[in-house]
PDB file of N, CA and C in Angstrom:
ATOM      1  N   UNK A   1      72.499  93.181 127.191  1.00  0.00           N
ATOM      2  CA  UNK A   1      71.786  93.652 126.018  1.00  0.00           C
ATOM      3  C   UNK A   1      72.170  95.084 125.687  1.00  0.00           C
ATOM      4  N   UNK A   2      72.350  96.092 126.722  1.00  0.00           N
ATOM      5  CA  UNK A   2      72.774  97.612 126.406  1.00  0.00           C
ATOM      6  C   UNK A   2      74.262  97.404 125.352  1.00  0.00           C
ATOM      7  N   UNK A   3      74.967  96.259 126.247  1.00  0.00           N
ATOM      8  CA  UNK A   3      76.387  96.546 125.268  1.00  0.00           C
ATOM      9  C   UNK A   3      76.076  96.065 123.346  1.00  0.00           C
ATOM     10  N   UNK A   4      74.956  94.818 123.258  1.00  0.00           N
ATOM     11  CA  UNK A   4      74.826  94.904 121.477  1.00  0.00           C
ATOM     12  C   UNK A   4      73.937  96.086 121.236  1.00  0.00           C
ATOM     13  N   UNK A   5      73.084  96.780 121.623  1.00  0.00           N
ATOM     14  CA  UNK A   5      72.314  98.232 121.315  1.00  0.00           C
ATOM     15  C   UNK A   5      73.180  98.972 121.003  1.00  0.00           C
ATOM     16  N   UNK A   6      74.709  99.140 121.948  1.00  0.00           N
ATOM     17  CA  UNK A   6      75.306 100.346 121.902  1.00  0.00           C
ATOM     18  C   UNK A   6      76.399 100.793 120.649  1.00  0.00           C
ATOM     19  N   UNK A   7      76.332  99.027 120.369  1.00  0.00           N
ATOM     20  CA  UNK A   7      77.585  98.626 119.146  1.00  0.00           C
ATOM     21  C   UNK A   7      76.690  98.470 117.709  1.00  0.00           C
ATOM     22  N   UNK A   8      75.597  98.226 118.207  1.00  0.00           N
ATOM     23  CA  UNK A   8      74.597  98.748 116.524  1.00  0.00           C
ATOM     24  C   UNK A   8      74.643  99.843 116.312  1.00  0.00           C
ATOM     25  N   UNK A   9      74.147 100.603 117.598  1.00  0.00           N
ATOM     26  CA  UNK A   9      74.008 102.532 117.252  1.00  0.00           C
ATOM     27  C   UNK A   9      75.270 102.919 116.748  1.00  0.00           C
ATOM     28  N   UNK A  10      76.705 102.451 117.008  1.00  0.00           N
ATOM     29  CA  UNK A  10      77.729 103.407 116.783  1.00  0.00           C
ATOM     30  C   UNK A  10      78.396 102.599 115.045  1.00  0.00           C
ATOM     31  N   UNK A  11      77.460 101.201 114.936  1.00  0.00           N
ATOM     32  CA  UNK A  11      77.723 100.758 113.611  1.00  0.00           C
ATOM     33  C   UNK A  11      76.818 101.482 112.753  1.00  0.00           C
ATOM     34  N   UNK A  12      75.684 102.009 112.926  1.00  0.00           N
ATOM     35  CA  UNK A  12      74.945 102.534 111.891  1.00  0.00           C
ATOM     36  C   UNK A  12      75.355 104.397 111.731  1.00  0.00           C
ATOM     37  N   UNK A  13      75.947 104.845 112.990  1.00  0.00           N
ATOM     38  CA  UNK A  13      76.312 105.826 112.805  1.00  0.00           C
ATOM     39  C   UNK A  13      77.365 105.493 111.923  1.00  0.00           C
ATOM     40  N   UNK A  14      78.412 105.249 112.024  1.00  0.00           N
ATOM     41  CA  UNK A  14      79.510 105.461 111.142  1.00  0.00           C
ATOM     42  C   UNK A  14      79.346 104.763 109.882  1.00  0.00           C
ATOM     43  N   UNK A  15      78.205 103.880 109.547  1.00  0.00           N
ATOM     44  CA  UNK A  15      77.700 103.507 108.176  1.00  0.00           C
ATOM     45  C   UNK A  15      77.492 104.896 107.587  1.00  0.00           C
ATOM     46  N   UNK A  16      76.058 105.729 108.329  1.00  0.00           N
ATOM     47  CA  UNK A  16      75.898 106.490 107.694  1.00  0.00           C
ATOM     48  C   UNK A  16      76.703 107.502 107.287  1.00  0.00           C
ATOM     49  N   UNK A  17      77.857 108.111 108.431  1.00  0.00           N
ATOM     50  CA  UNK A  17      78.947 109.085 107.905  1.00  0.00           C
ATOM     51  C   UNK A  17      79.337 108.672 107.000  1.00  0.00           C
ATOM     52  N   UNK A  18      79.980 107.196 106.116  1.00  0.00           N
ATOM     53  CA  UNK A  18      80.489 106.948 105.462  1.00  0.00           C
ATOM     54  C   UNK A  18      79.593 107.364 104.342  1.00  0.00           C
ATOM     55  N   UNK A  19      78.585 106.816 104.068  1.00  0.00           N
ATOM     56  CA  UNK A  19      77.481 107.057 103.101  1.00  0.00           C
ATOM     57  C   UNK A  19      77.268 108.750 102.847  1.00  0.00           C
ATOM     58  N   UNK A  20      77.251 109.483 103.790  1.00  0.00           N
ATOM     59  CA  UNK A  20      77.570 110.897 103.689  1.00  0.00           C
ATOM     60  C   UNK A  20      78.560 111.141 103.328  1.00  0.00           C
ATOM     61  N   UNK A  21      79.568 111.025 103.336  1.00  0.00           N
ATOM     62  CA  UNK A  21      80.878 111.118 102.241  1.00  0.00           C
ATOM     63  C   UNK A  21      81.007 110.782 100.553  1.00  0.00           C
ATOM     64  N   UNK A  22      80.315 109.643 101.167  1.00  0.00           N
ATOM     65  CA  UNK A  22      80.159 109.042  99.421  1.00  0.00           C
ATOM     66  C   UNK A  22      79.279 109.823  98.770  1.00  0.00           C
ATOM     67  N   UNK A  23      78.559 110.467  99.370  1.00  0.00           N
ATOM     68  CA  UNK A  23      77.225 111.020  98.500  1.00  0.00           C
ATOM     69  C   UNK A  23      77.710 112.586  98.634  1.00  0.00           C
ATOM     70  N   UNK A  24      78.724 113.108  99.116  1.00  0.00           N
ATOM     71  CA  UNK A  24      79.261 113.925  98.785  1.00  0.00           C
ATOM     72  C   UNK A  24      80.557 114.136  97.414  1.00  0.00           C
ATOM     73  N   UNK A  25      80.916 113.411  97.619  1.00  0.00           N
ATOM     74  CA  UNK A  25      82.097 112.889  96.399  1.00  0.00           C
ATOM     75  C   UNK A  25      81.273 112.729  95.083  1.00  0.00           C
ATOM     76  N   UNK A  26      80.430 111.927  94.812  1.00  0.00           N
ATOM     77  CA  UNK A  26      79.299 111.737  93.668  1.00  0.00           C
ATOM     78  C   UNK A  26      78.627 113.141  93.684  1.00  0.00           C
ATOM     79  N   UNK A  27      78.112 113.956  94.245  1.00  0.00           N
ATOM     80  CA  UNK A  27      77.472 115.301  94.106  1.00  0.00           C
ATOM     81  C   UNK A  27      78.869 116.201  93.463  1.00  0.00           C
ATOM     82  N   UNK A  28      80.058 116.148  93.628  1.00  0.00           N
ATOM     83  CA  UNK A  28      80.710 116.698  93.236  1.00  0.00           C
ATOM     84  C   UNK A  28      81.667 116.915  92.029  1.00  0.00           C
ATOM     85  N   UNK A  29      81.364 115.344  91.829  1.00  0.00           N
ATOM     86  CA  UNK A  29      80.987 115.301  90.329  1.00  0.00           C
ATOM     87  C   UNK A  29      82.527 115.479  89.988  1.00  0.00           C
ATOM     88  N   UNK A  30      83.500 114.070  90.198  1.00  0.00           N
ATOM     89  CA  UNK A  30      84.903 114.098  90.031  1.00  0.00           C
ATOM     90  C   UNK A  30      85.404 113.813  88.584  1.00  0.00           C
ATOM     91  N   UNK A  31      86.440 114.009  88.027  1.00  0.00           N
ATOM     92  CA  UNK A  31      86.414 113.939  86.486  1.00  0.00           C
ATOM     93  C   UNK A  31      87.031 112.723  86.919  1.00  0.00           C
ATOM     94  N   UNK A  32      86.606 112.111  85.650  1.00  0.00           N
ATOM     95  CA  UNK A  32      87.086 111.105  85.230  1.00  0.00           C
ATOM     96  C   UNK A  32      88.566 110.475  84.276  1.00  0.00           C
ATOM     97  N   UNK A  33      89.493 110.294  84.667  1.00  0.00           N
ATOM     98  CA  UNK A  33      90.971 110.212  83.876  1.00  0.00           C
ATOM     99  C   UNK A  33      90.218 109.186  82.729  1.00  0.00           C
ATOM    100  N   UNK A  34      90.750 109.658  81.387  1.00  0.00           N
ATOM    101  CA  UNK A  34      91.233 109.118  80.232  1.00  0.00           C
ATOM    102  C   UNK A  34      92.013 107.817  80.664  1.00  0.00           C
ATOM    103  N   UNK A  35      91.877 106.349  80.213  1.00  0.00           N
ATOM    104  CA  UNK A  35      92.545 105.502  80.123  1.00  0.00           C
ATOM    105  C   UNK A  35      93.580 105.394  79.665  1.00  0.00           C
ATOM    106  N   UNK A  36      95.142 105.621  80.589  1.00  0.00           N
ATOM    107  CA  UNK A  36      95.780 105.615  79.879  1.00  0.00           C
ATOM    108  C   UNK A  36      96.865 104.448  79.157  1.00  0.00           C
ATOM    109  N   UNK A  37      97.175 104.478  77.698  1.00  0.00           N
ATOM    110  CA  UNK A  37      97.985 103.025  77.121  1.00  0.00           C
ATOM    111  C   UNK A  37      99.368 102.920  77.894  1.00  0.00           C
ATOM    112  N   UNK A  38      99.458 101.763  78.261  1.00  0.00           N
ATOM    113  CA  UNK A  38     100.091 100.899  78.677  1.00  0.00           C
ATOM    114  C   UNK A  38     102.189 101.291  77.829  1.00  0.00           C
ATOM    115  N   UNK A  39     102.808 101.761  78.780  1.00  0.00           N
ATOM    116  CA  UNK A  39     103.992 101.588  77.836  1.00  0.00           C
ATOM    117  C   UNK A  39     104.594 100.673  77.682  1.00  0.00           C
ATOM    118  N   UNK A  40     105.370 100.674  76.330  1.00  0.00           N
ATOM    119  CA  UNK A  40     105.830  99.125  75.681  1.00  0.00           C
ATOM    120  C   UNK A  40     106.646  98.729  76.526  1.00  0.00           C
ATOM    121  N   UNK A  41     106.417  97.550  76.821  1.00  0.00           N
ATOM    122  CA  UNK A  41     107.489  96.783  77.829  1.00  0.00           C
ATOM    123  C   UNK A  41     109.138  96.851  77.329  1.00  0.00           C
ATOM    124  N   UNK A  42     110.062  97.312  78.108  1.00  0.00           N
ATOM    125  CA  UNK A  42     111.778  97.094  77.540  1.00  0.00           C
ATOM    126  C   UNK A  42     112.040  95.797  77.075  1.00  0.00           C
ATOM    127  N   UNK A  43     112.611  95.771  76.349  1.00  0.00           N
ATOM    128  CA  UNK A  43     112.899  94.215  75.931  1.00  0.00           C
ATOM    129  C   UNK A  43     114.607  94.403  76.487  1.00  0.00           C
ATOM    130  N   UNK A  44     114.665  93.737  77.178  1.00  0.00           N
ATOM    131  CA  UNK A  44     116.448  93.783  77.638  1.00  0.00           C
ATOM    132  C   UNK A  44     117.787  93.170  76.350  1.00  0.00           C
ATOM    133  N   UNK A  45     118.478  93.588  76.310  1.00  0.00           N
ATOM    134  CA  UNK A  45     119.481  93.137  74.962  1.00  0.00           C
ATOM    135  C   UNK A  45     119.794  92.048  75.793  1.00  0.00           C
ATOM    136  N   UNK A  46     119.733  91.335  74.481  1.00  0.00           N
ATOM    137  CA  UNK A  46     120.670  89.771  74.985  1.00  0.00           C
ATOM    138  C   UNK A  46     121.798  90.116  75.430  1.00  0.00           C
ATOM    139  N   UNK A  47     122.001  89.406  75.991  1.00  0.00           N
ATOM    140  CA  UNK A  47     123.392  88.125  76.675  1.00  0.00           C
ATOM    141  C   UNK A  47     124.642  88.435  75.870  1.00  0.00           C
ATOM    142  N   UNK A  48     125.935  88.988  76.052  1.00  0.00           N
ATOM    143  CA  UNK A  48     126.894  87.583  74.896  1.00  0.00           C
ATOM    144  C   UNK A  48     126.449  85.977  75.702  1.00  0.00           C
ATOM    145  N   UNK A  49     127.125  84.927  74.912  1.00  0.00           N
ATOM    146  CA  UNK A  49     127.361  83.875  75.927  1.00  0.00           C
ATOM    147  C   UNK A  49     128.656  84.015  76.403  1.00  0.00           C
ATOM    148  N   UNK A  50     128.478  83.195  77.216  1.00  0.00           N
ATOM    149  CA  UNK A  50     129.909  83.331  78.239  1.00  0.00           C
ATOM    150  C   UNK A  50     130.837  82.602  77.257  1.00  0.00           C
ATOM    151  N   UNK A  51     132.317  82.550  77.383  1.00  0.00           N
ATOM    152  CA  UNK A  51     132.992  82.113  76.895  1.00  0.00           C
ATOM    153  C   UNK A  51     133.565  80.804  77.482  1.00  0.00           C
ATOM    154  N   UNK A  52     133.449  79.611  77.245  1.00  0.00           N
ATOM    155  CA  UNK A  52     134.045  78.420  77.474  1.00  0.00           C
ATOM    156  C   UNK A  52     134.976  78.277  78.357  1.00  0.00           C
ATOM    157  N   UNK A  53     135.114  77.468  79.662  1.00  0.00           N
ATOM    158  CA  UNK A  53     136.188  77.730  80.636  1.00  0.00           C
ATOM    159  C   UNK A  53     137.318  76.574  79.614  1.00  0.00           C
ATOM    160  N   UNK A  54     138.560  77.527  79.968  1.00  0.00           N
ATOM    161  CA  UNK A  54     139.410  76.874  79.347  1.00  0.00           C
ATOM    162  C   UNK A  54     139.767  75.417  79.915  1.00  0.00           C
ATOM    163  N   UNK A  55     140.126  74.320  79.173  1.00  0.00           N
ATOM    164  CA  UNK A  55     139.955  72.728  79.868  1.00  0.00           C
ATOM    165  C   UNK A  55     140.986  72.636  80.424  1.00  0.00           C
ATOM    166  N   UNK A  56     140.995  71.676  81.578  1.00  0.00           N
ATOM    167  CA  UNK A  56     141.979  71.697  82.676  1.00  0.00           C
ATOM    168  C   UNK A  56     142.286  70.101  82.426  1.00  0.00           C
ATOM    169  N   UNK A  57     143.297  69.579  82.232  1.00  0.00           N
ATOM    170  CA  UNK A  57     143.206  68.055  82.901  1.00  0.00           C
ATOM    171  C   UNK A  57     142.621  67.866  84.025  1.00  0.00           C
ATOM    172  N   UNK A  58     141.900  66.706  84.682  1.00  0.00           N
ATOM    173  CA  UNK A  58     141.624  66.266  86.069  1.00  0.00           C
ATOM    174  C   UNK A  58     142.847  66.235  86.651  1.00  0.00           C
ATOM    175  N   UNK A  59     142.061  66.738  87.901  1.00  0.00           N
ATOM    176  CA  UNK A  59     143.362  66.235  88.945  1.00  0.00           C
ATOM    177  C   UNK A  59     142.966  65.204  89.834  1.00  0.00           C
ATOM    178  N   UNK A  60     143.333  64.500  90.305  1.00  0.00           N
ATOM    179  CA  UNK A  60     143.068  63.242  90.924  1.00  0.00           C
ATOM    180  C   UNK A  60     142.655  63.928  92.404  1.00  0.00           C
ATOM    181  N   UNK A  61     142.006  63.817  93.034  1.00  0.00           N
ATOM    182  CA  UNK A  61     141.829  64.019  94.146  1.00  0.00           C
ATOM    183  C   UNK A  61     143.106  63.260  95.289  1.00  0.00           C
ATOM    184  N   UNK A  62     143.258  63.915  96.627  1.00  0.00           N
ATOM    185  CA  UNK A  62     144.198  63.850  97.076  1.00  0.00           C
ATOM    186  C   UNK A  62     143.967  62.636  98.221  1.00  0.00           C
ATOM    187  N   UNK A  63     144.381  61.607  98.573  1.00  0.00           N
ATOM    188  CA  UNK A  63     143.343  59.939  99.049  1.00  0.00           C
ATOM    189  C   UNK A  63     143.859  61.006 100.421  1.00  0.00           C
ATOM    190  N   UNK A  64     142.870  59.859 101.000  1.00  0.00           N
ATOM    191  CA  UNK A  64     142.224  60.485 102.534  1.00  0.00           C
ATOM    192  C   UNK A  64     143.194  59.865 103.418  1.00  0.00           C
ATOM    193  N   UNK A  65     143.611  60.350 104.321  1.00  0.00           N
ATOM    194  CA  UNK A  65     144.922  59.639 105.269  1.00  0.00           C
ATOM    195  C   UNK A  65     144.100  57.955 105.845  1.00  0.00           C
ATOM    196  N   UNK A  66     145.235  57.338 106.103  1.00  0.00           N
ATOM    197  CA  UNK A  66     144.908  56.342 106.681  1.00  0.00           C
ATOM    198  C   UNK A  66     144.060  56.616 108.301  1.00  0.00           C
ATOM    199  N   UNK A  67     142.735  55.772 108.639  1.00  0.00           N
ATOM    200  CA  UNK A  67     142.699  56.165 110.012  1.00  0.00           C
ATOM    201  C   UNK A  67     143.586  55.674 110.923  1.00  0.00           C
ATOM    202  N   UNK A  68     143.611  56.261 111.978  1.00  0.00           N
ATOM    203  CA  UNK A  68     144.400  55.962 113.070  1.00  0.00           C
ATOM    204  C   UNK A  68     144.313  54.336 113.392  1.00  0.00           C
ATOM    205  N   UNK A  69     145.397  53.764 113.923  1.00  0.00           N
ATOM    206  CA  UNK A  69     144.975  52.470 114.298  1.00  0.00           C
ATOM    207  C   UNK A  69     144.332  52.115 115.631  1.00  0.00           C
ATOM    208  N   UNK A  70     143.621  51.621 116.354  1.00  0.00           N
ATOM    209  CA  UNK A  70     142.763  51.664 117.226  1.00  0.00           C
ATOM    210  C   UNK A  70     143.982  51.050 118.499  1.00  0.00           C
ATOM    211  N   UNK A  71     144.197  51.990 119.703  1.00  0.00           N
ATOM    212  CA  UNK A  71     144.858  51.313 120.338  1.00  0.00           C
ATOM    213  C   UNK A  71     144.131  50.146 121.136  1.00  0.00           C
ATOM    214  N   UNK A  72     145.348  49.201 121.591  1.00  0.00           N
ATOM    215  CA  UNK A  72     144.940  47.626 121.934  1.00  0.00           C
ATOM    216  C   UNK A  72     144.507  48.261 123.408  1.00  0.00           C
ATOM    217  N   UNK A  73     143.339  47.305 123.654  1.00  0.00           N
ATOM    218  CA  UNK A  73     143.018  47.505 125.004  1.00  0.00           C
ATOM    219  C   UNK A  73     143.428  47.156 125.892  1.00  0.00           C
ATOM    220  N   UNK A  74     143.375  47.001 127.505  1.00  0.00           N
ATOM    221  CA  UNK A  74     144.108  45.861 128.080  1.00  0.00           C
ATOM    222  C   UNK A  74     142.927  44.938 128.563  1.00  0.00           C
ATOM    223  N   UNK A  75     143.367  43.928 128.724  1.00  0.00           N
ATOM    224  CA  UNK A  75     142.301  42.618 129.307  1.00  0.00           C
ATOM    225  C   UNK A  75     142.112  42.939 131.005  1.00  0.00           C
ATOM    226  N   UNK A  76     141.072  42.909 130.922  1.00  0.00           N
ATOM    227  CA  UNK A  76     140.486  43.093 132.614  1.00  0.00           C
ATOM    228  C   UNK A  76     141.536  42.150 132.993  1.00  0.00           C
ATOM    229  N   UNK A  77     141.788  42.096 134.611  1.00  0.00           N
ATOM    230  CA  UNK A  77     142.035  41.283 135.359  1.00  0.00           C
ATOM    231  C   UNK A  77     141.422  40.583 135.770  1.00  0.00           C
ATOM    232  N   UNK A  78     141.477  39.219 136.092  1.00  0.00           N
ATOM    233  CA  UNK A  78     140.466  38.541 137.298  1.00  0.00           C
ATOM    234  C   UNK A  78     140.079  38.725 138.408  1.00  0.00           C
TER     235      UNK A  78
END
């Protein structure tokens, strides 16, 4: 029970420091900034478009080698 007593006392202390700060800041009476407008967003310049890749005939792709032929096994012996 001493250890939740000891962790309330040191929560209400530092509540209250905080609250003593705040009520120092408000007594002191901070100015307040003017809202300021928003600047106009850049609008970025267009693009050119790209220019058309010049046309190529197809090229046929190049055929895939034959696979290897599977060498013959030999037949067990009896």
């Amino acid at each position: 029970m001493a250890f939740f007593s000891k962790l309330k006392d040191r929560l209400f202390k530092s509540s209250s420091k905080l609250e003593e700060g705040l009520d120092a800041i408000v007594e002191a009476g901070g100015e307040i900034d003017p809202p300021r407008a928003a600047p106009d967003p850049e609008i970025p310049a267009p693009e050119p478009e790209p220019e058309p890749a010049p046309e190529t005939p197809p090229t046929e792709p190049e055929p895939m080698p034959a696979p290897p032929e599977p060498s013959p096994t030999p037949e067990p012996e009896p």
